[in-house]
Each structure stands twice: as C-alpha cells, then as structure tokens.
Protein backbone atom coordinates (compact mmCIF):
# COMPACT_ATOMS: atom_id res chain seq x y z
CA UNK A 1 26.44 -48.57 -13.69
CA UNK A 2 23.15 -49.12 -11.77
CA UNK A 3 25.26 -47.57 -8.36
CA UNK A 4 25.83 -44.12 -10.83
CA UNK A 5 21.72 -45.10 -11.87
CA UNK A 6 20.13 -44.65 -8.48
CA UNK A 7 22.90 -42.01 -7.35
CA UNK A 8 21.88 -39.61 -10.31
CA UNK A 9 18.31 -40.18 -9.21
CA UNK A 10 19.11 -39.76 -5.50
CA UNK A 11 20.36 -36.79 -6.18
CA UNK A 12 17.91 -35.37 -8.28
CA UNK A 13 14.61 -36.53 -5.97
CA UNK A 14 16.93 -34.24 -3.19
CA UNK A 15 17.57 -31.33 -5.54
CA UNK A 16 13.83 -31.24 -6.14
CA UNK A 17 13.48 -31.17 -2.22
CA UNK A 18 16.11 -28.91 -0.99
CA UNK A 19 15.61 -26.36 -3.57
CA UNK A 20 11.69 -25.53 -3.24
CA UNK A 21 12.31 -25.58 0.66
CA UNK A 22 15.01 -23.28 0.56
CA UNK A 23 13.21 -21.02 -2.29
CA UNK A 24 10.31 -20.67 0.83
CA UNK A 25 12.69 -19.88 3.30
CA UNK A 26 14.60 -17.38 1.23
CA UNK A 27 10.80 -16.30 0.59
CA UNK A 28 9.94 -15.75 4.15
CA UNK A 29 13.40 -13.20 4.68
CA UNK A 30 12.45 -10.88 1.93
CA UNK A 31 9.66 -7.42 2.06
CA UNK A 32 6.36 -8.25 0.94
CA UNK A 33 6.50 -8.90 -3.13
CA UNK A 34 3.71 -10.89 -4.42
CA UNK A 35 1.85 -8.25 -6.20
CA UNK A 36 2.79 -5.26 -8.11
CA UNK A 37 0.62 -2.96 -5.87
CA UNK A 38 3.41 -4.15 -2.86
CA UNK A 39 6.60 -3.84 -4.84
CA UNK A 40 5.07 0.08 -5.97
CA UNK A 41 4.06 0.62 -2.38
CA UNK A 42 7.57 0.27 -0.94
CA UNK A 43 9.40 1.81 -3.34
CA UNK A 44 7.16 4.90 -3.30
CA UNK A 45 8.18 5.04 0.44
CA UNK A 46 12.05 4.81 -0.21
CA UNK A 47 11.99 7.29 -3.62
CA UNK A 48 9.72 9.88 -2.04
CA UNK A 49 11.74 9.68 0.95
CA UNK A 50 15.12 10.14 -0.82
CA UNK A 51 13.11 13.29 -2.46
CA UNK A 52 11.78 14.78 0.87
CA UNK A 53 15.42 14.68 1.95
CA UNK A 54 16.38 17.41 -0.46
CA UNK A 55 13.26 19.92 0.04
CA UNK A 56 12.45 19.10 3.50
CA UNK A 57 13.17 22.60 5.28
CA UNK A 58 13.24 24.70 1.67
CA UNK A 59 10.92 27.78 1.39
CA UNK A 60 11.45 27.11 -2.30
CA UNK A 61 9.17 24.62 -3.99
CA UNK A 62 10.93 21.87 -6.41
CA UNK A 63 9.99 21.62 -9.80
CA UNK A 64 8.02 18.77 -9.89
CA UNK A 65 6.20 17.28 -6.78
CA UNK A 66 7.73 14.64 -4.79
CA UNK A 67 4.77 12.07 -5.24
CA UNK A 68 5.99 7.87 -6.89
CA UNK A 69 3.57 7.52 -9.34
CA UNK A 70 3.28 3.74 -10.58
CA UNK A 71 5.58 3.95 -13.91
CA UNK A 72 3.99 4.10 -16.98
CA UNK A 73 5.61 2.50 -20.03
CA UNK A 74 3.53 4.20 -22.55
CA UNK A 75 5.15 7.95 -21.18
CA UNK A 76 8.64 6.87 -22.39
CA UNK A 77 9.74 7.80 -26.28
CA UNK A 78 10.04 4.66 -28.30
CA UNK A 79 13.04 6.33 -29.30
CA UNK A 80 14.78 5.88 -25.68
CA UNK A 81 13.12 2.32 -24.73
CA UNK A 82 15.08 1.33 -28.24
CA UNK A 83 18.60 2.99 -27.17
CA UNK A 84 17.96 1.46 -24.00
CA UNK A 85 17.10 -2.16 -24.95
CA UNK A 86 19.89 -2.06 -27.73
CA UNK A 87 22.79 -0.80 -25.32
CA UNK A 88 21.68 -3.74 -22.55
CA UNK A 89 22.57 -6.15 -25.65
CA UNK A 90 18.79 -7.30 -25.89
CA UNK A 91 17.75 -5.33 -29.34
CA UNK A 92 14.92 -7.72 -29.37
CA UNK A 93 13.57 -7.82 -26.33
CA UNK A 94 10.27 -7.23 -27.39
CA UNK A 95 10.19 -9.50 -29.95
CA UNK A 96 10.31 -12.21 -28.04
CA UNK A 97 8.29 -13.78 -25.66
CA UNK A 98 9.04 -13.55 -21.87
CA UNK A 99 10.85 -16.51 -20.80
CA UNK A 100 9.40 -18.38 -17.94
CA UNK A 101 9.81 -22.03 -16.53
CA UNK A 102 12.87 -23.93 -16.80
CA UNK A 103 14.98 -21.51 -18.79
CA UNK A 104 14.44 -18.78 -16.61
CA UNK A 105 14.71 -21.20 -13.41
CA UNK A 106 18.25 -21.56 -14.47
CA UNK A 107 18.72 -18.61 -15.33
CA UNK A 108 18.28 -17.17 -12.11
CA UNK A 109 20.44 -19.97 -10.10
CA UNK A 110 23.27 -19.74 -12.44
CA UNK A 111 23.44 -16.24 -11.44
CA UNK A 112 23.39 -17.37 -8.01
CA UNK A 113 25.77 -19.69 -7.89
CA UNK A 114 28.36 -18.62 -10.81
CA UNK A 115 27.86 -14.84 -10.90
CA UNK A 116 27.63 -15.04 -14.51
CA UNK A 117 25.59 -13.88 -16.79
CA UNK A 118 23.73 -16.26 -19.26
CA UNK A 119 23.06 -14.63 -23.17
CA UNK A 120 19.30 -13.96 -24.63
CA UNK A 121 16.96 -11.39 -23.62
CA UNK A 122 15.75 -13.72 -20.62
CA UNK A 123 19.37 -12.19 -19.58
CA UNK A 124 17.98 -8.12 -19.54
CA UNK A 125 14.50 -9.42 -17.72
CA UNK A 126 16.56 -10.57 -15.54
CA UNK A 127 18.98 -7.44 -15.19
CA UNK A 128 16.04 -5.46 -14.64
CA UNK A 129 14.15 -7.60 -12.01
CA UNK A 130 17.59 -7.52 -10.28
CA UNK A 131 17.79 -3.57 -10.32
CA UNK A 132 14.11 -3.70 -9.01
CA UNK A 133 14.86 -6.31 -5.74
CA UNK A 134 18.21 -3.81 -4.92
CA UNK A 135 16.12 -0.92 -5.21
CA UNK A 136 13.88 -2.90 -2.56
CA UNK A 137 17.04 -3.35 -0.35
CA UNK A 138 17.55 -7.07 -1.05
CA UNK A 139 21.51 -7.63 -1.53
CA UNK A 140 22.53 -11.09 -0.95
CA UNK A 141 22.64 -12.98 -4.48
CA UNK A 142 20.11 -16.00 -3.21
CA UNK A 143 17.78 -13.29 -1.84
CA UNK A 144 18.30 -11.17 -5.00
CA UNK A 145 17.90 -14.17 -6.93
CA UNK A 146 14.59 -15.51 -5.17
CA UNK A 147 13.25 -11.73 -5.37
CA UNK A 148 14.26 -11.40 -8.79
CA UNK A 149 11.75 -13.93 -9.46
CA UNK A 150 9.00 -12.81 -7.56
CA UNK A 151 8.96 -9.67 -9.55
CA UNK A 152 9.41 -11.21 -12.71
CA UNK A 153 6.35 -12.92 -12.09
CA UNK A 154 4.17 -9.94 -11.44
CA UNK A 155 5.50 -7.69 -14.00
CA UNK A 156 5.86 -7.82 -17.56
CA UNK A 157 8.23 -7.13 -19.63
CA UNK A 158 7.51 -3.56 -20.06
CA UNK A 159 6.79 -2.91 -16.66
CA UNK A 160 9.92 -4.14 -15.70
CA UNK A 161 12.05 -1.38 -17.66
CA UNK A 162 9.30 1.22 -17.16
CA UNK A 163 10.05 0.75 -12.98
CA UNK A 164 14.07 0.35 -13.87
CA UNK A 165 13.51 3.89 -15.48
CA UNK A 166 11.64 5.30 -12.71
CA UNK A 167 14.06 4.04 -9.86
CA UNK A 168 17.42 5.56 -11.51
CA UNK A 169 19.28 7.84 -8.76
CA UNK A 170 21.26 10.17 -10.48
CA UNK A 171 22.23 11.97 -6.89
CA UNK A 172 20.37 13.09 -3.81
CA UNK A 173 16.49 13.48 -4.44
CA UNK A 174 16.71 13.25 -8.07
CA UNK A 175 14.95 9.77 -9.38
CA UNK A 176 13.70 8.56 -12.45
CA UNK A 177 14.13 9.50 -16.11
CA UNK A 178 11.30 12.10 -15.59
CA UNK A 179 13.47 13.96 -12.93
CA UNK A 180 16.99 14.00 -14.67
CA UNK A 181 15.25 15.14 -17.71
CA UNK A 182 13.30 18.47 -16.59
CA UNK A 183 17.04 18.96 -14.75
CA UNK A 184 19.41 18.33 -17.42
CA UNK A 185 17.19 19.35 -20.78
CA UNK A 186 14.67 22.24 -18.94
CA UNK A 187 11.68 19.80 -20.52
CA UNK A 188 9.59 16.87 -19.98
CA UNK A 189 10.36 13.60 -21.51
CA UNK A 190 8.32 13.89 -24.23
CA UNK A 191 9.58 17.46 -25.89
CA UNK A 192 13.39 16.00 -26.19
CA UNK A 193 14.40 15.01 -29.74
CA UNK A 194 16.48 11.94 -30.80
CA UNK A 195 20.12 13.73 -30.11
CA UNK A 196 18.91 15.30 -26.92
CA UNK A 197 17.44 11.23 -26.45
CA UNK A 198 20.95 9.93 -27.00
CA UNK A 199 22.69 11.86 -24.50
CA UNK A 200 20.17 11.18 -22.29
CA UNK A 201 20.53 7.49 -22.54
CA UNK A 202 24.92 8.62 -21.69
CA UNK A 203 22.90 9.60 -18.60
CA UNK A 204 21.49 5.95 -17.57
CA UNK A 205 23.59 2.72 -17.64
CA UNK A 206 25.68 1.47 -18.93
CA UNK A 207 26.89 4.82 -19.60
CA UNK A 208 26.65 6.81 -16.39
CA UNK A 209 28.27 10.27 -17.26
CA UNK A 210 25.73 12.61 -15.27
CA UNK A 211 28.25 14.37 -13.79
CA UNK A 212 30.03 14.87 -17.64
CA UNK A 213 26.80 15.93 -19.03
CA UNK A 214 25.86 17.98 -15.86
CA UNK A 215 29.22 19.88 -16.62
CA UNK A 216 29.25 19.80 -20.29
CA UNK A 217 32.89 18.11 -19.70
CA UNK A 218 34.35 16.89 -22.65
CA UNK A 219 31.90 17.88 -25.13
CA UNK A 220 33.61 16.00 -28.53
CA UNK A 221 33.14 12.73 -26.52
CA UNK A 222 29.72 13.27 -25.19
CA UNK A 223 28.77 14.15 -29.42
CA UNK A 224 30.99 11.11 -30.18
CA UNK A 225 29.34 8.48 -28.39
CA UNK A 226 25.81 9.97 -28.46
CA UNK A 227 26.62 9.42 -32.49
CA UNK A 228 27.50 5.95 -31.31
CA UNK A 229 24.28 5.05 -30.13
CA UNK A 230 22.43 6.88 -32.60
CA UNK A 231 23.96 4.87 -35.20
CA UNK A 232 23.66 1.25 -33.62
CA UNK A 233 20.01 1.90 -33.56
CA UNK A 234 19.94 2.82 -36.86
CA UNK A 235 22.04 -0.28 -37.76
CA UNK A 236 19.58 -2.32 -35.97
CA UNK A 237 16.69 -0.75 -38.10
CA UNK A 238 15.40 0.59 -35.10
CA UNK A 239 15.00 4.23 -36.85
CA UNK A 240 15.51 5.21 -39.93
CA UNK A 241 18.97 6.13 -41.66
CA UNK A 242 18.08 9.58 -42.12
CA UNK A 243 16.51 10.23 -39.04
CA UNK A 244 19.90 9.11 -37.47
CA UNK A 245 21.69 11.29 -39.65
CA UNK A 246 19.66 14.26 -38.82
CA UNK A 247 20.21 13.95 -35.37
CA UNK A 248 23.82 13.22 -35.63
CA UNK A 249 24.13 16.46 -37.57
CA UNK A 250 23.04 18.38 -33.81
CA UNK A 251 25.37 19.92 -31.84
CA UNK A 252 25.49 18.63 -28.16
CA UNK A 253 22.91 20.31 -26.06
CA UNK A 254 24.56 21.20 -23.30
CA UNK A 255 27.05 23.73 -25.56
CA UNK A 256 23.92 25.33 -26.54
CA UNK A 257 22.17 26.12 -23.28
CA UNK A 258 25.78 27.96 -22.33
C-alpha cells in the first residue's frame, strides 16, 4: 500500500514537471500570441492577403476595402450571436462565467490526448480558441492545444466569437460575416432581419451550405431548417414566440432576389 503511496506521488511530482516544461517548449514552436494586438496583427496579414489575391490585377474596385479591422462584438445582431451560441450547443454561454484554471487545464489536454470533446460552455471557448490558433496556422493537436490557451487567455469570451466571425472563409477573398453578408443579402449586417439572420447562420458552421444558398438550391430545405433554428431560439427564450413566428412566415430570400 505505501509502494502504490509514494508511486502515486512519484508520479504526480513528474506530471507537475514534465507538463509545464513541455507547455514552454510547445510555447517556443508557435507565432507570437501573448497579446491580442499579436494574434490581430497576423491574422490581418493572412485575411488581407487571401483578399488581395482576388482584386490584385482588377480595374474594378471590390465592394468593401480589403483592410482586417480588429472584430468588434458589439457590430453583430444579438439575434445571430444567439443562433450562433445555441447551434454550438452552448445556449448559455454568456451566462456563465469563463472557465479558467483546472477545469479548463483539462479541458484542453483531454482534447489533446483523447480527441474528445468535454460538455459545458468551457467546451465552445474552447471550439473557438481552436478555430482562432488554425486560422494562425497551428495544426498539430499539442500545438493547437497550447495555442488554444494562449488565446483564451487574452480574449474574452466575446472576443473570441467576434474573431471566429471575422475569420470565416466562405471561398477565395471572401472573409468574415461582414463579407458573405453584403455578397449573399446586397446589405450590411445590421439591415438583415431575423429570417434573412437564420439563413445566414445555414451559411456559418455547423451548417455550411454557401454554395446552396449562393444557388438558391433546394429552396424548401433552406426555409425548413432556417425555421429550425428560428424556433430553437425561440424555445430557448432567446426571442420571443411571435417574433419567431413572424419570421418563419418569410419566404426564403434568395427566391425573392430572382
């Protein structure tokens, strides 16, 4: 019994060794992400590059200029942040408070090691920071995992889905939730209703149907699981009952510009 005793604590005294040394060499691999102001500065190289790509060389000008802009939570329509929230499984993710310490520790290593995925919003934080590090070209899971929570510690937790928002590619030069928007709708982010919202949110994962929506392909199931969402925020008490209905009664909007 004493043998398992001293074993157990053996162990443990080397786990609390090996594991901050290898968190600091992990560290040393990765870009530069202690600070929000390095995180933005790198990706505004990679998404206005991926933008150049498409105009460079066109006597045209695009709609919208090509310029990153640090994401701004406040821009996006409460509406979408609560489709968005709700379909990742986390309906209260800003209810509670961001987990830190232990929890999110493991969190990040059972990820690691199991490739699972642990339940409670510490689960979307960490979705999110995970999004960010690929986005940031990390792609092995201890790297993504040691990134992960280097952004999670400079970001909260609205920054964290503001930047996811912003860093959607839905195909060459066309990033962020701003972009697809003025592409797919004609408008800015802020002039869409709560159907035009929905389908929107068919547009971002888990969904991913740009190329349905783009098309207007399959228009009943495009209504049908925009209604889908519409209602599970309702049932969430997210909106209210008849604002859901209202917008269920729309057609879809891509019939209508036809």
């Amino acid at each position: 019994m004493k043998t398992l005793f001293w074993l157990a604590l053996f162990l443990l005294g080397l786990t609390g060794v090996l594991l901050p040394i290898s968190y600091l060499w992990i560290s040393s691999n990765l870009p530069p992400m202690d600070s929000e102001f390095e995180i933005e500065k790198q990706l505004k190289h990679t998404v206005e590059g991926d933008r150049m790509s498409l105009v460079a060389g066109l006597y045209v000008k695009p709609d919208r200029p090509i310029t990153f802009n640090r994401p701004d939570f406040s821009r996006l329509p409460k509406d979408l942040v609560a489709m968005y929230i709700t379909e990742m499984g986390c309906p209260t993710y800003f209810q509670t408070p961001r987990e830190e310490g232990l929890p999110w520790a493991w969190r990040l290593l059972h990820g690691a090691m199991m490739g699972g995925h642990l339940d409670g919003d510490g689960g979307c934080e960490r979705v999110l920071a995970l999004r960010i590090a690929r986005k940031l070209g990390v792609k092995e899971p201890y790297q993504l995992a040691v990134a992960a929570h280097k952004i999670h510690s400079v970001m909260q937790k609205d920054q964290l889905l503001a930047y996811d928002l912003a860093l959607q590619r839905f195909e060459r030069g066309l990033v962020g939730v701003e972009d697809v928007t003025l592409k797919m709708f004609g408008k800015e982010l802020d002039k869409l209703n709560l159907s035009e919202l929905a389908e929107l949110m068919l547009i971002l994962p888990p969904y991913l149907y740009y190329d349905d929506l783009r098309t207007c392909h399959n228009a009943p199931l495009i209504k049908g699981n925009r209604d889908a969402i519409i209602a599970e925020i309702a049932n969430w008490e997210l909106i209210t009952p008849e604002k859901a209905k209202n917008a269920i009664a729309q057609p879809v909007s891509c019939l209508t510009r036809k």
